[in-house]
Protein backbone atom coordinates (compact mmCIF):
# COMPACT_ATOMS: atom_id res chain seq x y z
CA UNK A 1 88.36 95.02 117.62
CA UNK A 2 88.27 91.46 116.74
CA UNK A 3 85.62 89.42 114.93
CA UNK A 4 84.83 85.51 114.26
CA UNK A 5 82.82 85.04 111.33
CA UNK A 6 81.44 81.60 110.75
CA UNK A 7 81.33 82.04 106.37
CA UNK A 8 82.51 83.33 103.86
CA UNK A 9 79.47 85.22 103.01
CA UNK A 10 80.00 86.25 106.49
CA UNK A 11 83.39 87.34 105.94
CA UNK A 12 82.24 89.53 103.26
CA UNK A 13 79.61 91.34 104.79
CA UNK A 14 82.09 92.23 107.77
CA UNK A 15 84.28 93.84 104.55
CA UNK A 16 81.38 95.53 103.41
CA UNK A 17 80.13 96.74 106.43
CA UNK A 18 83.77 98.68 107.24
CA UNK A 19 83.25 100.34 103.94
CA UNK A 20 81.02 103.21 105.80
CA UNK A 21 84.20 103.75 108.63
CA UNK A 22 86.51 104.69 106.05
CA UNK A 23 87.73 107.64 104.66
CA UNK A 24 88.98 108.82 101.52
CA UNK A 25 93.15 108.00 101.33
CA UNK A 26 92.58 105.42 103.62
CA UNK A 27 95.04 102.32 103.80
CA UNK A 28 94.58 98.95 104.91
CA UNK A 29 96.96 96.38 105.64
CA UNK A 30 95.76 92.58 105.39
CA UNK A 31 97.27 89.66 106.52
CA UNK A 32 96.76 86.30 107.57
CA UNK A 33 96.73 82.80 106.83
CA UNK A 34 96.98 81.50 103.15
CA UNK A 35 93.40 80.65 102.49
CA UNK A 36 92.45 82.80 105.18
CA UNK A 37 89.75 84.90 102.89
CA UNK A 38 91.50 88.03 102.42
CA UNK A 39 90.13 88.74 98.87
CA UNK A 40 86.47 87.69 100.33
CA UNK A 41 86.93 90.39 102.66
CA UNK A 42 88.53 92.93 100.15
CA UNK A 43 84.88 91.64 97.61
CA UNK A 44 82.63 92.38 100.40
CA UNK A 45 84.80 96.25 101.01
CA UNK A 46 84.60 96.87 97.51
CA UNK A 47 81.23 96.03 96.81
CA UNK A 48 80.31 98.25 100.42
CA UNK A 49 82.44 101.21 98.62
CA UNK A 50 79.84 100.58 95.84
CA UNK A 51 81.54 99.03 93.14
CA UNK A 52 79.78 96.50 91.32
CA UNK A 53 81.94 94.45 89.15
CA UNK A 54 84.10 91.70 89.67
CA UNK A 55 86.68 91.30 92.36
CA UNK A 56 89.52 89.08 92.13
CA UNK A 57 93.20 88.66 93.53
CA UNK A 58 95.83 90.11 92.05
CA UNK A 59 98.12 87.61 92.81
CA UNK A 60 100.45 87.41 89.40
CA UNK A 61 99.17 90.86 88.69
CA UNK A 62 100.34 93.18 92.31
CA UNK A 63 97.58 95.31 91.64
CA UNK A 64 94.05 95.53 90.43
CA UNK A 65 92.11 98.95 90.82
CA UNK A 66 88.39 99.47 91.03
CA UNK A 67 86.57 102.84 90.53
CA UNK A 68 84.82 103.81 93.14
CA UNK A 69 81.14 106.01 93.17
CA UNK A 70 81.16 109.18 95.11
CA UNK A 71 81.54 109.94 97.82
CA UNK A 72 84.93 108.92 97.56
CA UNK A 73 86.65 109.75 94.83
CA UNK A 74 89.17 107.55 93.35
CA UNK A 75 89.15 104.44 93.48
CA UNK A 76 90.22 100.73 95.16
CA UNK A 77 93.58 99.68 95.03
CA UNK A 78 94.04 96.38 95.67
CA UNK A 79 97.73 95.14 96.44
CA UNK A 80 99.07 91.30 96.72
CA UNK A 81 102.68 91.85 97.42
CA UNK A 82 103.41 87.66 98.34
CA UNK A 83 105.31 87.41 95.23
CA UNK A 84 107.33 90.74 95.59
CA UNK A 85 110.89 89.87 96.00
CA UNK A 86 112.48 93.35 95.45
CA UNK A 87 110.36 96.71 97.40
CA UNK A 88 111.69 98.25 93.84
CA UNK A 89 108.89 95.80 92.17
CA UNK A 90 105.85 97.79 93.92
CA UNK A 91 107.82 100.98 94.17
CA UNK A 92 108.27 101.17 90.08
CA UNK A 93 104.36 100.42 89.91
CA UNK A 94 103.93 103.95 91.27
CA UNK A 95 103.00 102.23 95.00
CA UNK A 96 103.96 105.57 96.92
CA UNK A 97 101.95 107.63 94.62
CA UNK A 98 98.91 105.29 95.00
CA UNK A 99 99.27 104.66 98.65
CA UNK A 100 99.57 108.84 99.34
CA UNK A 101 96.44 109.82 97.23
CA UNK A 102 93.03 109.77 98.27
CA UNK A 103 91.89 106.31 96.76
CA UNK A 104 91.57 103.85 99.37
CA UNK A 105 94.12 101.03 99.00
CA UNK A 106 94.20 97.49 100.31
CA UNK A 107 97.69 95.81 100.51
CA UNK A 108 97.39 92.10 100.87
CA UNK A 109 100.59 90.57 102.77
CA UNK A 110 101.78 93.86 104.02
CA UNK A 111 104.55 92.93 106.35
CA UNK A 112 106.60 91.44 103.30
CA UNK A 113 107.22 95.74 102.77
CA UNK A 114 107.09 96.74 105.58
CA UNK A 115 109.59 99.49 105.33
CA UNK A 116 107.46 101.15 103.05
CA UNK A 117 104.39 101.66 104.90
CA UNK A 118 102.70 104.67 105.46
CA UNK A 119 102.86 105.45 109.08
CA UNK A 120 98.83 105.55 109.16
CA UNK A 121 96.65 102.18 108.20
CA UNK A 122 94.60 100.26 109.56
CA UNK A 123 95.92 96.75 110.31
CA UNK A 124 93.25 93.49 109.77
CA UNK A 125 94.49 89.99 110.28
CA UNK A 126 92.97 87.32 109.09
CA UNK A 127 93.57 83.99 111.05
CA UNK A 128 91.76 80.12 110.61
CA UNK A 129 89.25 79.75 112.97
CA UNK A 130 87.63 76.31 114.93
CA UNK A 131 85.90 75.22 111.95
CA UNK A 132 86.76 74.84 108.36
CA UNK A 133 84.95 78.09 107.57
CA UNK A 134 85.54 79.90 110.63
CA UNK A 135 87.22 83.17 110.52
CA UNK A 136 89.04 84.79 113.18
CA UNK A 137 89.16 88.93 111.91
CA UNK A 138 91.70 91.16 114.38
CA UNK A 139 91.25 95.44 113.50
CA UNK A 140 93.26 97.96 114.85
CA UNK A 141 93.83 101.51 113.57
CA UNK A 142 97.23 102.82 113.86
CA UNK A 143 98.20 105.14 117.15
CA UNK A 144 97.80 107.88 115.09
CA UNK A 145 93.96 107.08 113.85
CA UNK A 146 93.12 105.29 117.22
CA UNK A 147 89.91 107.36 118.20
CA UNK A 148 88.76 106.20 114.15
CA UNK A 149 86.01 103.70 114.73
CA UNK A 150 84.86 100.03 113.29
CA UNK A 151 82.34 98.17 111.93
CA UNK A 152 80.21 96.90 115.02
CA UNK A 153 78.78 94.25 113.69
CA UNK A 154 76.82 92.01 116.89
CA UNK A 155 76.78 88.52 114.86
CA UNK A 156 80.70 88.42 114.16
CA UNK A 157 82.11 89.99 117.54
């Protein structure tokens, strides 16, 4: 399903509004433009999933977890691999452990690992729109979690 959002406000609410189409051990794969508003969208998820605290990229960091309210357990693993030279690096932070549990986990720049994917996501790309805050937002469950649905959202389709 694709999206345009015309803020970043906008941006976030589309993030919080997929919140209620996920399920617990879900993964996400984000990419997009530098700038794009990739940790907007992952504020708006997180704060949809009910967290309430800050949100911020974990850009030097890899990885920044949230704990998450029931209904899901867990929590919200947030992933910026763009400065992950070696798979190793995200590998010795426990990644498969994280990814393969039922916290729902975010990986920011995904296709720089791609060979160590799980085989079910879903895929969001982030792309500069017409304007300067103008967001094009692409969504796509893997084949396997096709019939899953998304956020439909009438002011950013």
């Amino acid at each position: 399903m694709n999206y345009i959002t015309k803020s970043t406000q906008e941006t976030m609410r589309l993030g919080e509004q997929l919140a209620s189409c996920l399920r617990a051990g879900d993964v996400l794969l984000l990419d997009g433009d530098l700038g794009a508003g990739k940790t907007h969208f992952v504020k708006g998820l997180a704060r949809g999933l009910g967290y309430g605290g800050d949100v911020s990229s974990p850009t030097f960091t890899i990885l920044n977890s949230y704990p998450l309210p029931r209904p899901i357990p867990g929590q919200l693993n947030h992933f910026d691999v763009y400065r992950v030279h070696e798979e190793d690096e995200i590998l010795d932070l426990g990644f498969e452990e994280i990814i393969y549990s039922t916290d729902i986990s975010v990986i920011e720049w995904s296709d720089l690992i791609g060979s160590i994917l799980p085989d079910d996501f879903l895929k969001i790309n982030l792309s500069l729109g017409e304007s300067p805050d103008e967001r094009k937002i692409a969504m796509n469950w893997s084949t396997s979690q096709s019939e899953r649905s998304l956020p439909h959202v009438d002011t950013c389709r």
